[in-house]
Protein backbone atom coordinates (compact mmCIF):
# COMPACT_ATOMS: atom_id res chain seq x y z
CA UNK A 1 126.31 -80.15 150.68
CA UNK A 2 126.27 -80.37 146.65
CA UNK A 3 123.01 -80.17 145.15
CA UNK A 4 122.39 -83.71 143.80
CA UNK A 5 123.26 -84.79 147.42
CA UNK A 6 120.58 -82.46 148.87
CA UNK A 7 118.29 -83.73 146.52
CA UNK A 8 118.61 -87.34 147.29
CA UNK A 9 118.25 -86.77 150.75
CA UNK A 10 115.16 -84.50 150.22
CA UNK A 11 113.66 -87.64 148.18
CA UNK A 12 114.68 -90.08 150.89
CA UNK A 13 112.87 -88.28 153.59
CA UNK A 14 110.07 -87.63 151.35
CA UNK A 15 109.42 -92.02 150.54
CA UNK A 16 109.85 -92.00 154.01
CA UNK A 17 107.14 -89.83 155.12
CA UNK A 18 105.02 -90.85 152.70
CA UNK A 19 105.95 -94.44 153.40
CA UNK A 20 104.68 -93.64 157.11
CA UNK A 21 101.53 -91.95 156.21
CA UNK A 22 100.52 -95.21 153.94
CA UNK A 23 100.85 -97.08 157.58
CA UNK A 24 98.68 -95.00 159.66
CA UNK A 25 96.04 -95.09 156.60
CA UNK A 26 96.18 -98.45 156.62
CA UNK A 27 95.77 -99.27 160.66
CA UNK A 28 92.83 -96.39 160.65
CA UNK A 29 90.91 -98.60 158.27
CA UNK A 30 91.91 -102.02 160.27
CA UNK A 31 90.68 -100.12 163.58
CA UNK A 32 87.45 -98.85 161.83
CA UNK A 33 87.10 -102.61 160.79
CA UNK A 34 87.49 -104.38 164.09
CA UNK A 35 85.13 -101.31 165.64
CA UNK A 36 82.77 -102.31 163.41
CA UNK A 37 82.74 -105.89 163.91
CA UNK A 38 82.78 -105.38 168.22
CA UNK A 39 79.87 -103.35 167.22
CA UNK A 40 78.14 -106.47 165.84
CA UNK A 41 79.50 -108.41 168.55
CA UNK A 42 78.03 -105.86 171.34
CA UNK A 43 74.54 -105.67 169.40
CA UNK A 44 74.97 -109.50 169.00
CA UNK A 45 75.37 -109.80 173.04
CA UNK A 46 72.37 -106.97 173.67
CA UNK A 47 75.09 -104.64 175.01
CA UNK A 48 74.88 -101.20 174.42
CA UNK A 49 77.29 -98.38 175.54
CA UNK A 50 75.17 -95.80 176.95
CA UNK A 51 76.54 -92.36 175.02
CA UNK A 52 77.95 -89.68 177.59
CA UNK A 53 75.50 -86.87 178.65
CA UNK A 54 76.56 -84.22 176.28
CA UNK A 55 74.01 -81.43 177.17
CA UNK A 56 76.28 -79.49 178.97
CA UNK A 57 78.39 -79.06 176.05
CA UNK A 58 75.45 -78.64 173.72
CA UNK A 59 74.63 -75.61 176.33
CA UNK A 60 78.32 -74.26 176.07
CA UNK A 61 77.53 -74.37 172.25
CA UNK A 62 74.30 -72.62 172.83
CA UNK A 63 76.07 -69.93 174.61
CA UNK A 64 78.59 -69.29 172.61
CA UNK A 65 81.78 -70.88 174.47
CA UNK A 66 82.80 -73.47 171.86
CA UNK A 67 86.01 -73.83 173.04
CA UNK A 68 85.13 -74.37 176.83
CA UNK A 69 82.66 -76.71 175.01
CA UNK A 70 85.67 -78.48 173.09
CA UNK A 71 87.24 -78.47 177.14
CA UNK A 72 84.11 -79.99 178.54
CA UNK A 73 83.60 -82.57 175.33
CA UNK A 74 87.18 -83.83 175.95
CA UNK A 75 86.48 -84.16 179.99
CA UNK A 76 83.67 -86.59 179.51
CA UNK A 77 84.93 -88.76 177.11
CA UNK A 78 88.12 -88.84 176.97
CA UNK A 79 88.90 -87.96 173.24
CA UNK A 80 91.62 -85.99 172.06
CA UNK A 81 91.59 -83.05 171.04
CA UNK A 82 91.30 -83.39 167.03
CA UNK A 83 88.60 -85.90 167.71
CA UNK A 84 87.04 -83.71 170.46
CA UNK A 85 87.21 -80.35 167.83
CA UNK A 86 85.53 -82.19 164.95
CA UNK A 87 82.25 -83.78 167.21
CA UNK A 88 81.94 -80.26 168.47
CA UNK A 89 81.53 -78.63 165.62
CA UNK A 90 79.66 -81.82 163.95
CA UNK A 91 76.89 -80.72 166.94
CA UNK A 92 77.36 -76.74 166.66
């Protein structure tokens, strides 16, 4: 492949990513929006979501074990691991 070839390909896939990474920016602020409006809803209604018991990983924490604490984080509620990683260390 000829270099001005290589290059035009290497800008393609560049727009593209970047074209892809505009999208997910975009539906993360549309989620936070409608999460924030089911939170009005919720508070609205008098419903409230009663937050997971989290001492046991605030004990792993304590102790030392944050990954078993990531482990335990992600058990109870289901997150994934990025999300899981960044509330443990938001409580360490």
């Amino acid at each position: 492949m000829d270099m001005p070839s290589f290059l035009t390909v290497f800008a393609l896939l560049v727009a593209g990513f970047a074209g892809v990474e505009a999208r997910i920016k975009r539906t993360d602020r549309r989620m936070a929006r409608v999460e924030r409006k089911l939170d009005l809803v919720l508070d609205h209604l008098g419903l409230h979501q009663a937050d997971p018991d989290l001492e046991q990983v605030a004990a792993l924490l304590r102790d030392g074990k944050k990954i078993q604490a990531i482990k335990v984080y992600r058990e109870i509620t289901g997150a994934d691991l990025k999300e899981a990683k960044e509330a443990v260390e938001r409580m360490g």
